[in-house]
Protein backbone atom coordinates (compact mmCIF):
# COMPACT_ATOMS: atom_id res chain seq x y z
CA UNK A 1 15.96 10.57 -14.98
CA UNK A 2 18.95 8.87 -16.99
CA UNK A 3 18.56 7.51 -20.32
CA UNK A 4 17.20 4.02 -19.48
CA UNK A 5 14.09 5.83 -17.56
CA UNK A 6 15.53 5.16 -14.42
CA UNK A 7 15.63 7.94 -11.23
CA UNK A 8 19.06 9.06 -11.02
CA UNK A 9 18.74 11.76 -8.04
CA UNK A 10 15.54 12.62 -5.81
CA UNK A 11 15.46 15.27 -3.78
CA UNK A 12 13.48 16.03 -0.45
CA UNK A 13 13.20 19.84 -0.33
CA UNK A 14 10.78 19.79 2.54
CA UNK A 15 13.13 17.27 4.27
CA UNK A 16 17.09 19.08 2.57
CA UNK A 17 17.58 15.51 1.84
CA UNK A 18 18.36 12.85 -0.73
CA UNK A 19 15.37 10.01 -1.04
CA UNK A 20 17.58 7.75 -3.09
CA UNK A 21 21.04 6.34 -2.42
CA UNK A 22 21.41 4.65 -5.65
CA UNK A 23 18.80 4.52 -8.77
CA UNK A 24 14.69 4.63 -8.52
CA UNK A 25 12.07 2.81 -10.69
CA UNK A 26 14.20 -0.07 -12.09
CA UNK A 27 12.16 -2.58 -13.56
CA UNK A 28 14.05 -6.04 -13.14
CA UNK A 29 12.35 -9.22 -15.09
CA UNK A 30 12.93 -12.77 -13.09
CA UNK A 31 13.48 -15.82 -14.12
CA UNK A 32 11.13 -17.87 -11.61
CA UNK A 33 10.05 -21.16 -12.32
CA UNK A 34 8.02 -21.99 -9.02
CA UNK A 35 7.58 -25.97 -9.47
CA UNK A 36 4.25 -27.44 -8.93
CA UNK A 37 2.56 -24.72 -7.49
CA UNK A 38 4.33 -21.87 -9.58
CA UNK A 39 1.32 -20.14 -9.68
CA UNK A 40 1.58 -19.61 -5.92
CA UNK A 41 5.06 -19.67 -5.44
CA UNK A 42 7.90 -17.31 -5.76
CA UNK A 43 11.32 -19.13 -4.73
CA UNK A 44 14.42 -17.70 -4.28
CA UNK A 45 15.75 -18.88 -7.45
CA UNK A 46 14.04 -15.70 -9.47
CA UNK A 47 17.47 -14.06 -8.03
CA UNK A 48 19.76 -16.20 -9.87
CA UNK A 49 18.89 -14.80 -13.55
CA UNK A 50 17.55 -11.40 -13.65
CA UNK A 51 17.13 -8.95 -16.82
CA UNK A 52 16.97 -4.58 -16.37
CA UNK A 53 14.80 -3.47 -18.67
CA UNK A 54 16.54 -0.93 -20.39
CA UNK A 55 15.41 -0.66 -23.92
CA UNK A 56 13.20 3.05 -24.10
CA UNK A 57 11.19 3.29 -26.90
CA UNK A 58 9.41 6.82 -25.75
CA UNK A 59 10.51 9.43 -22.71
CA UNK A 60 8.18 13.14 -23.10
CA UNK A 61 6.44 15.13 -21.21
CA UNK A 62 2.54 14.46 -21.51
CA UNK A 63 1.35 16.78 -18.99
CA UNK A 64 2.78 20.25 -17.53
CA UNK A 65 -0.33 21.91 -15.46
CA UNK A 66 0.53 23.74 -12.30
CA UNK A 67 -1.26 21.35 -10.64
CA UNK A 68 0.85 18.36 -11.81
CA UNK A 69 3.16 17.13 -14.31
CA UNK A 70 3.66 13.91 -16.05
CA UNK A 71 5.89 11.90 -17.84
CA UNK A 72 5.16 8.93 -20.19
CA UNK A 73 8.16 6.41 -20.40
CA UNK A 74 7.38 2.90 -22.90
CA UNK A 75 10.04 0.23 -22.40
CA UNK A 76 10.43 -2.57 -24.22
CA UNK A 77 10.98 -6.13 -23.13
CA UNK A 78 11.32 -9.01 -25.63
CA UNK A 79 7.35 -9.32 -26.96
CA UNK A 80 6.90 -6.93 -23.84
CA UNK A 81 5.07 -3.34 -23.65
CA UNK A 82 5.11 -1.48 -20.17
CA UNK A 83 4.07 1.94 -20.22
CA UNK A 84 4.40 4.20 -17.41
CA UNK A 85 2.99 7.77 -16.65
CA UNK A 86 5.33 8.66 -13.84
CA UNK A 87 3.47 12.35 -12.03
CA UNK A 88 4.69 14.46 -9.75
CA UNK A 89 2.15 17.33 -7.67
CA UNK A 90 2.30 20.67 -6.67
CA UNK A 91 0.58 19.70 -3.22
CA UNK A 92 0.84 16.10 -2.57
CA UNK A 93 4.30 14.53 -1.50
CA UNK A 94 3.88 11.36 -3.55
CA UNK A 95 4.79 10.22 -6.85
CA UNK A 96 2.56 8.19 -9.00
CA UNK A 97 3.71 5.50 -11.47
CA UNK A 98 0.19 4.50 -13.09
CA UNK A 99 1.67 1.72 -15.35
CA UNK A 100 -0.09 -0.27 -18.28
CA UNK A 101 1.57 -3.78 -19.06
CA UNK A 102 1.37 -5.65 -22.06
CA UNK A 103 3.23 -8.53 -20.76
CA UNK A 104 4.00 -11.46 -22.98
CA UNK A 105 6.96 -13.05 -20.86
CA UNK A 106 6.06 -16.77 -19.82
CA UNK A 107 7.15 -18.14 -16.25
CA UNK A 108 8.57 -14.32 -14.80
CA UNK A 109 8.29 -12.08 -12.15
CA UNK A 110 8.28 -8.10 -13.04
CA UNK A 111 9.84 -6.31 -10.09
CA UNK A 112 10.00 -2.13 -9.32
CA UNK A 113 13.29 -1.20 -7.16
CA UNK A 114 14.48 1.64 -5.33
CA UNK A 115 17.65 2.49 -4.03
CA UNK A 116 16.46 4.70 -0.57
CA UNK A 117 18.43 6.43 1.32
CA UNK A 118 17.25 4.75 4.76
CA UNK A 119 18.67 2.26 7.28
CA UNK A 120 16.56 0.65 9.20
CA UNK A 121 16.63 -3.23 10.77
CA UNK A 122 12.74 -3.89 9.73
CA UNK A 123 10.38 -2.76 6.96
CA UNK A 124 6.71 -2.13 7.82
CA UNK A 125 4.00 -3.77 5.80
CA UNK A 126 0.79 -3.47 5.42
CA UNK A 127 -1.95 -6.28 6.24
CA UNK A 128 -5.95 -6.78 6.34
CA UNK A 129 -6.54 -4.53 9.53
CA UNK A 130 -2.93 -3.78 10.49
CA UNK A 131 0.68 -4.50 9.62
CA UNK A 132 3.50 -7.01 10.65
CA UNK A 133 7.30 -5.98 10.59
CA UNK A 134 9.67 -8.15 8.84
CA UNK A 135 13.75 -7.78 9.00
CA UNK A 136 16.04 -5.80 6.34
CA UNK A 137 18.96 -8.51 6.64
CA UNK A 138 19.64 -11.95 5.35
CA UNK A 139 22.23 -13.48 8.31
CA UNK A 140 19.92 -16.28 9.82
CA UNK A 141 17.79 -18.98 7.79
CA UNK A 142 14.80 -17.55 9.20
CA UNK A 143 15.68 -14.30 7.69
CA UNK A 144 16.35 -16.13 4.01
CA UNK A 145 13.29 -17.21 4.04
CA UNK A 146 11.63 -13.68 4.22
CA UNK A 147 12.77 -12.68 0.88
CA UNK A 148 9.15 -11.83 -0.22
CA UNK A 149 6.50 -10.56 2.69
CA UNK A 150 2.80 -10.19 1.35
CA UNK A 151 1.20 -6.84 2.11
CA UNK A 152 -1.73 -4.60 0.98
CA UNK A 153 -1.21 -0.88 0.93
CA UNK A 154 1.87 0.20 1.21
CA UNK A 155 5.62 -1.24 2.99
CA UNK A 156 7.37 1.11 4.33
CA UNK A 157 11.22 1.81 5.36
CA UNK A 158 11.48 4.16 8.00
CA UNK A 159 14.29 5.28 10.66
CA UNK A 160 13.04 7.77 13.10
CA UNK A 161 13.32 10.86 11.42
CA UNK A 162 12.74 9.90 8.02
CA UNK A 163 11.20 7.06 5.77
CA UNK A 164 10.35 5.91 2.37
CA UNK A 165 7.11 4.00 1.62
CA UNK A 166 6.24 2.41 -2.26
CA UNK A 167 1.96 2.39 -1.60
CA UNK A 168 0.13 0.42 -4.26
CA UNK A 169 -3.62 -0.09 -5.42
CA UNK A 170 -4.03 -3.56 -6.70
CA UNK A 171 -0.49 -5.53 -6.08
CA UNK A 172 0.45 -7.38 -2.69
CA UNK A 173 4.05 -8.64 -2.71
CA UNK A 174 7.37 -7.32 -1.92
CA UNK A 175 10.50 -7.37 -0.50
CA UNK A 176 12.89 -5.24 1.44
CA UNK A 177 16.74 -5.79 1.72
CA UNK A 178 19.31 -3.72 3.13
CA UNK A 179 18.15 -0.49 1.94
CA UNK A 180 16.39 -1.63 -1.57
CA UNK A 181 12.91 -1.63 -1.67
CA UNK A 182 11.38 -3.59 -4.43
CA UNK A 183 7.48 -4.45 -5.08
CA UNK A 184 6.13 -7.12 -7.18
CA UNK A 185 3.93 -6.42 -10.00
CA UNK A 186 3.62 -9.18 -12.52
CA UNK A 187 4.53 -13.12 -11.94
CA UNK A 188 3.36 -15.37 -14.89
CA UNK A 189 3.08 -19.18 -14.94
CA UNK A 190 2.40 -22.32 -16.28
CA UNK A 191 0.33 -24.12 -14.02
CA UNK A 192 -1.99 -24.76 -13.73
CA UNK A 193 -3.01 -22.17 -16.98
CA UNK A 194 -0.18 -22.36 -19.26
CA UNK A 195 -0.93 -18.44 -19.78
CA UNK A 196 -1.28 -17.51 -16.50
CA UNK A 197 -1.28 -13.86 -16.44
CA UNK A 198 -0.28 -13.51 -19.96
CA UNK A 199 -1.35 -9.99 -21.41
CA UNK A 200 -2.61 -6.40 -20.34
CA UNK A 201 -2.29 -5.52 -16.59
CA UNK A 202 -3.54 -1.45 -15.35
CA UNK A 203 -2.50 -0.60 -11.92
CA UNK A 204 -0.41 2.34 -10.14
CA UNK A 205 2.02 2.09 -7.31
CA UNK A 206 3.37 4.99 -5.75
CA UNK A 207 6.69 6.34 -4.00
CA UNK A 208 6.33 8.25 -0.99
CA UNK A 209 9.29 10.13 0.84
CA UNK A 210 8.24 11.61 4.64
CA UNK A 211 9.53 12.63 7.83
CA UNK A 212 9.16 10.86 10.89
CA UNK A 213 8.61 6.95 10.76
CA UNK A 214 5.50 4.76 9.55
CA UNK A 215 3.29 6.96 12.39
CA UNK A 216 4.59 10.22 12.19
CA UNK A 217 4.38 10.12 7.99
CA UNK A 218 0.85 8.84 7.94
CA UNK A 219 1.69 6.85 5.84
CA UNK A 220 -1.77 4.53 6.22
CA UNK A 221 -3.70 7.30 5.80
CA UNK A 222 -1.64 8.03 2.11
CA UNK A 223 -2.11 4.60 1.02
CA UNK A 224 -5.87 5.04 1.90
CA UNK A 225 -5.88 7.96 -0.56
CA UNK A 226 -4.79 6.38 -3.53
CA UNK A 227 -6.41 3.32 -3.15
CA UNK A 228 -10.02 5.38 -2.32
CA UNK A 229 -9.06 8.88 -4.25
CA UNK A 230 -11.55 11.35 -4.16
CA UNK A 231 -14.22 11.59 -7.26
CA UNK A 232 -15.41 14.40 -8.65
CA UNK A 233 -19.35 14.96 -9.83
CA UNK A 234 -20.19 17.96 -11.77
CA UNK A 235 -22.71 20.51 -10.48
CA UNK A 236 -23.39 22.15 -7.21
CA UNK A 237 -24.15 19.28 -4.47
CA UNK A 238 -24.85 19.53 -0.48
CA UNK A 239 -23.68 16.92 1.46
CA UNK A 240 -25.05 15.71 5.35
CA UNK A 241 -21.43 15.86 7.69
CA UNK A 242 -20.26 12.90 8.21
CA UNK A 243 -22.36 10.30 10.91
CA UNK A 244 -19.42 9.44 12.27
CA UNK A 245 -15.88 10.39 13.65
CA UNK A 246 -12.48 9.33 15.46
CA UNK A 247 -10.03 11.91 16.44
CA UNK A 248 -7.15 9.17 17.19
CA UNK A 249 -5.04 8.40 14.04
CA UNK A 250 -4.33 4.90 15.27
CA UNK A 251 -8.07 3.94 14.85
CA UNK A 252 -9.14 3.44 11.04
CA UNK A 253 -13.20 2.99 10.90
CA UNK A 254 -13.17 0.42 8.36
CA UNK A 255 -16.85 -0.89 7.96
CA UNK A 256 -20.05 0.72 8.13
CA UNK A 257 -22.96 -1.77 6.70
CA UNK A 258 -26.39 -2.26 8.14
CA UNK A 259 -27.09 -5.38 10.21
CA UNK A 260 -27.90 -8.85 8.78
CA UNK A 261 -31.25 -9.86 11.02
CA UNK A 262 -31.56 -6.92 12.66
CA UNK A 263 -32.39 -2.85 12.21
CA UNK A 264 -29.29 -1.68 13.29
CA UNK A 265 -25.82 -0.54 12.05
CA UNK A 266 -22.58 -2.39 12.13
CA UNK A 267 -19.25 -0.50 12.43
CA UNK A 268 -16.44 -2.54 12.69
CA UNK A 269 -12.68 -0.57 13.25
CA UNK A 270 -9.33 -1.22 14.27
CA UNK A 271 -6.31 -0.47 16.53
CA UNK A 272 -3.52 0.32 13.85
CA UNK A 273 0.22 1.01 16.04
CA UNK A 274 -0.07 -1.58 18.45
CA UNK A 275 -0.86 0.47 21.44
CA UNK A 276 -3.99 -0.09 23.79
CA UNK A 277 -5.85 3.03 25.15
CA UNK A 278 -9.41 4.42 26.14
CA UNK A 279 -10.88 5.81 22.36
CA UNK A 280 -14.02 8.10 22.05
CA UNK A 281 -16.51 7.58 18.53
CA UNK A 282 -18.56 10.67 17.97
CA UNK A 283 -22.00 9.72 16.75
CA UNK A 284 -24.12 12.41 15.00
CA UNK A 285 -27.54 10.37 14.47
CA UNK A 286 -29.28 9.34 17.40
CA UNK A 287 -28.67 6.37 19.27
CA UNK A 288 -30.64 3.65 21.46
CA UNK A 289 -28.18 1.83 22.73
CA UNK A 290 -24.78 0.24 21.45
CA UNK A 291 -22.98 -3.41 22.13
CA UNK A 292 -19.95 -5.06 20.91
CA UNK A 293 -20.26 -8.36 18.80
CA UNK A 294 -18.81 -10.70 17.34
CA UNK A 295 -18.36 -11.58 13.20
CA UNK A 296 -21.82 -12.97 13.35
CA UNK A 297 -23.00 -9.96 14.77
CA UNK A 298 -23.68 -11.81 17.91
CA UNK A 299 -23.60 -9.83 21.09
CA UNK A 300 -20.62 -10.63 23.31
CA UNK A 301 -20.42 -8.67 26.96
CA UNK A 302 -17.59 -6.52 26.84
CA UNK A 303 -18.04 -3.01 27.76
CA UNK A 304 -18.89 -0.20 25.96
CA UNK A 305 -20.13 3.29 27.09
CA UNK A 306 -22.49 5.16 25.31
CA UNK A 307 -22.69 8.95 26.62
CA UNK A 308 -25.06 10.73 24.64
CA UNK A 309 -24.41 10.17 21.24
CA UNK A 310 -20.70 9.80 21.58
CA UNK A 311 -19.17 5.88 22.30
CA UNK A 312 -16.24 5.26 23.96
CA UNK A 313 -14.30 1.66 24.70
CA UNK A 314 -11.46 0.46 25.46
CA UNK A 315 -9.47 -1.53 22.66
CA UNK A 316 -6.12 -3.44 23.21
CA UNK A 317 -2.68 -3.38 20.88
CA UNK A 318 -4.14 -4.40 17.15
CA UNK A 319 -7.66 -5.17 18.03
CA UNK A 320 -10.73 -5.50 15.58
CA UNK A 321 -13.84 -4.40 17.15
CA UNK A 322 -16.90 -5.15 15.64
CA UNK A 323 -19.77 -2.55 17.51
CA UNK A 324 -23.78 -3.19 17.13
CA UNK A 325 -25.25 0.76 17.09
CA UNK A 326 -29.42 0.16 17.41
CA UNK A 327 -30.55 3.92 15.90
């Protein structure tokens, strides 16, 4: 870290190789005034007149425990607070930045960049039940006009040997250009509340270096973790295995509710990579029979084999499958 609380060098020991190419965790205020529906809108203008927050009013170490280590950094931005505990782990290849804002800044957008030392023509993000790639470059007018992409868990930046990803918990905007990787984390307006998002804002995003690309990192499965972390109850506690299972790391089981009108179980998953294959569902209750529907848990007549207690179907590239499971 330099003096402004800014990443000056990261290093990849499992990888022998830089992350970053220039600086990490620059915090970059916009100017964005985003018309009538600024509330909504982010327009390219927030790139004309851009502040670094610089101005460090605390950098220490708050925690040094073998199983992690933390350190607090409070900037300060004009009537602006943001306090960061930036943490680092023994086991787990990510870095956490779990930030508290007091943010007093009318009509701006607060911004996190990193520098990464990837090259890649598209960025990965992340959607509801998969992910869409969006270009790196800024040649074409179609490619201007991608100069924020929504996304969910994570984006990602990835060559095929080795990518960056920034995962978040709570905040789904970003942008990727060249090889600077930026999320968006506050954007206040005037319309149609003149104090539109004025104050205190909790949340954690996360930088996460890894070898291989989008696939080969896991990187899904990462973002899952911090957005569902494990909890922790005191005492001794036996818990049933799991009722269900999916060896293939393209499928995420998303949804496991009971059945509106009926006495059944609804799982509903998805095909994550784009690829379409045969997958098996292992099933540890017992089972009367099992059907595919539809969003209104209406039965629909595709196929799906039930052999035993384990299910298997086929699913095409990106596919949500909904699955009616009569116990």
């Amino acid at each position: 870290f330099d003096e402004n609380g800014e990443i000056r060098e990261l290093y990849d020991k499992s990888a022998d190789r830089q992350v970053l190419r220039g600086r990490g965790n620059v915090l970059s205020a916009h100017v964005d005034r985003g018309g009538y529906f600024e509330s909504w809108n982010i327009t390219p203008d927030a790139e004309r007149k851009v502040f670094i927050l610089k101005e460090v009013d605390e950098m220490s170490l708050v925690e040094d425990g073998p199983v992690r280590k933390t350190l607090r950094i409070r900037k300060r931005f004009r009537h602006s607070v943001i306090d960061q505990h930036i943490s680092i782990y023994e086991k787990l290849p990510r870095i956490d930045f779990r930030t508290k804002a007091d943010f007093r800044e009318q009509q701006m957008l607060l911004k996190a960049g990193f520098q990464v030392d990837v090259d890649a023509p598209a960025a990965t993000y992340d959607i509801s039940m998969g992910n869409i790639k969006r270009p790196t470059t800024r040649n074409t007018s179609f490619e201007k006009a991608m100069f924020e992409v929504c996304m969910h868990k994570f984006m990602d930046l990835s060559s095929d040997d080795y990518g960056v990803a920034i995962l978040n918990d709570c905040k789904y905007g970003g942008d990727v250009c060249g090889n600077r990787m930026r999320i968006s984390l506050i954007k206040t307006s005037t319309f149609p509340d003149e104090n539109q998002d004025i104050g205190l804002h909790e949340f954690c995003y996360s930088l996460y270096p890894h070898k291989g690309d989008v696939r080969q990192g896991r990187v899904r499965e990462m973002a899952y973790q911090l957005n569902q972390p494990l909890c922790p109850l005191a005492g001794a506690l036996e818990l049933p295995p799991a009722p269900i299972s999916c060896e293939d790391s393209g499928i995420v089981l998303e949804t496991l509710k009971m059945a509106e009108q009926e006495d059944a179980v609804i799982l509903r998953l998805y095909e994550h990579y784009g690829q379409e294959r045969e997958i098996h569902i292992g099933w540890r209750l017992p089972v009367s029979a099992v059907s595919r529907c539809d969003v209104l848990e209406q039965e629909t007549k595709a196929l799906v084999r039930l052999e035993g207690q384990d299910i298997s179907l086929r699913i095409k590239p990106c596919e949500i499958v909904t699955l009616k499971i009569m116990l």
